[in-house]
Protein backbone atom coordinates (compact mmCIF):
# COMPACT_ATOMS: atom_id res chain seq x y z
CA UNK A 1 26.14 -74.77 1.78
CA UNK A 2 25.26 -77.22 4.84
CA UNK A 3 26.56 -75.82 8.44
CA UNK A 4 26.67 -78.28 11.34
CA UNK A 5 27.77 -76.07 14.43
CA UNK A 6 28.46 -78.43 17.65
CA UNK A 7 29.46 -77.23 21.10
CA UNK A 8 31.59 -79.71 23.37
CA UNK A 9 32.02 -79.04 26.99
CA UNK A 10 30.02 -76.03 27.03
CA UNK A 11 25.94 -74.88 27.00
CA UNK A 12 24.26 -74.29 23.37
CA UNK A 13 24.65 -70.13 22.58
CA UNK A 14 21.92 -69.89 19.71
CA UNK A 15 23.41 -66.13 19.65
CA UNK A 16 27.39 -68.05 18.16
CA UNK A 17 25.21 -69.73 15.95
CA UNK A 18 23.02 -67.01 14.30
CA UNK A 19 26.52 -65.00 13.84
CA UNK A 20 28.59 -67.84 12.72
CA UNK A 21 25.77 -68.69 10.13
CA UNK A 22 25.93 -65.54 9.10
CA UNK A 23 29.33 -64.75 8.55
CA UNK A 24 29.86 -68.29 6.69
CA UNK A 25 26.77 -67.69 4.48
CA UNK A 26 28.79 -64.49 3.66
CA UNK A 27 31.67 -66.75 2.38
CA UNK A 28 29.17 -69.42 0.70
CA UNK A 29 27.78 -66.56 -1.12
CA UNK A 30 31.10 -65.37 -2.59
CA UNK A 31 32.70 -68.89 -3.16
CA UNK A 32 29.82 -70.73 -4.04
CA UNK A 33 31.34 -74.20 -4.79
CA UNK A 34 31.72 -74.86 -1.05
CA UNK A 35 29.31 -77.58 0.22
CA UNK A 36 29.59 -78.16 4.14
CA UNK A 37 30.69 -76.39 7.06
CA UNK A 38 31.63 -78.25 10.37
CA UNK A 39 32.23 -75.77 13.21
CA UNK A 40 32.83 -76.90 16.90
CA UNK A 41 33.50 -74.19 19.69
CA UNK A 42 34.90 -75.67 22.93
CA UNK A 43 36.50 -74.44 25.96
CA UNK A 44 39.22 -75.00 27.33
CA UNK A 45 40.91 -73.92 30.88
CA UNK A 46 44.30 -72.60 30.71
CA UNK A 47 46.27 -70.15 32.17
CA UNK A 48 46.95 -67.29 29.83
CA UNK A 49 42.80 -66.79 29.61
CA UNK A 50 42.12 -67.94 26.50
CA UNK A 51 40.35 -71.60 26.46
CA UNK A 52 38.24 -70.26 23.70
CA UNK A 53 38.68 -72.47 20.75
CA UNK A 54 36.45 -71.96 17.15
CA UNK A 55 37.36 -74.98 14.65
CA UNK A 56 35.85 -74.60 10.99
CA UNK A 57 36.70 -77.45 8.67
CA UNK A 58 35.10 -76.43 4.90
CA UNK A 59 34.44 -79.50 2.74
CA UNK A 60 35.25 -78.34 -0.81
CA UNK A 61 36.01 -79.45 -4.02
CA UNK A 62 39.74 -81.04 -3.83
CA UNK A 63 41.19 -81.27 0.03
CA UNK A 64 39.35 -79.89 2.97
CA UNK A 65 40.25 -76.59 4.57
CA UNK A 66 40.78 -76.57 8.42
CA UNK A 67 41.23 -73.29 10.89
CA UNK A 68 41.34 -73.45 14.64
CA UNK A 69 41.64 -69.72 16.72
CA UNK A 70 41.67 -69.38 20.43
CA UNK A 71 40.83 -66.16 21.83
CA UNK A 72 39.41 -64.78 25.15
CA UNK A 73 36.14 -64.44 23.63
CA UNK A 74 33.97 -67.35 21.27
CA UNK A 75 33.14 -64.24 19.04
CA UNK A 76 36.61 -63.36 18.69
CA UNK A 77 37.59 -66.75 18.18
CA UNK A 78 35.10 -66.89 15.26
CA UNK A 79 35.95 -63.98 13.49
CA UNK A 80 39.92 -65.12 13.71
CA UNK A 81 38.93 -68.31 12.31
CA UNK A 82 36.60 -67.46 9.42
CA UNK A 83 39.49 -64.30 8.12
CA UNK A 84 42.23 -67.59 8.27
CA UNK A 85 39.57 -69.63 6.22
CA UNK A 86 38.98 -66.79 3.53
CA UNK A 87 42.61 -66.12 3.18
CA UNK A 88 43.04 -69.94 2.24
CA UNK A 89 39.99 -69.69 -0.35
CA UNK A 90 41.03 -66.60 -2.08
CA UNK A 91 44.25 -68.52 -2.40
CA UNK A 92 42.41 -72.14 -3.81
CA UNK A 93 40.45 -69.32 -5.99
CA UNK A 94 43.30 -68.29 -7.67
CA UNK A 95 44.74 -71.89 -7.96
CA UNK A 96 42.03 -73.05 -10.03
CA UNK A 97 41.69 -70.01 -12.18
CA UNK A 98 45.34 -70.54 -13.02
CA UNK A 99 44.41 -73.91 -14.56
């Protein structure tokens, strides 16, 4: 699986990427038909303190799979988005073992 990580409006944190790699080689390992991962982390100002946003978008077999988190933290916001992105393949899992 391919992993593009971008940052927009904020510096480069080769720390996010090492654990975002990590945890999405994780889920390429059990689902191994994915084939690209796009993941942008930007921040945002806003007043309830959490302008932390994580977007993964997993290119797949059949449609794409988006999930977006904001948290107070970009680790946080990570680990929301990648537990929203395995719920959705363990349901596609057991759409196409039904067929």
């Amino acid at each position: 699986m391919t992993i593009n990580i971008q940052f927009i409006k904020m510096p480069t944190s080769e720390a996010m990427s090492e654990y975002v790699k990590q945890r999405l080689n994780k889920l390429g390992d059990k689902y191994e038909w994915l084939i690209r991962a796009d993941v942008s982390f930007k921040m945002e100002n806003n007043v309830y303190g959490k302008g932390n946003i994580c977007e993964i978008e997993l290119s797949l077999p059949g449609p794409k799979i988006f999930a977006t988190s904001t948290e107070t933290t970009f680790e946080a916001a990570a680990k929301e988005t990648i537990s929203d992105l395995e719920r959705q393949l363990k349901k596609r899992k057991a759409k196409f073992s039904t067929h």
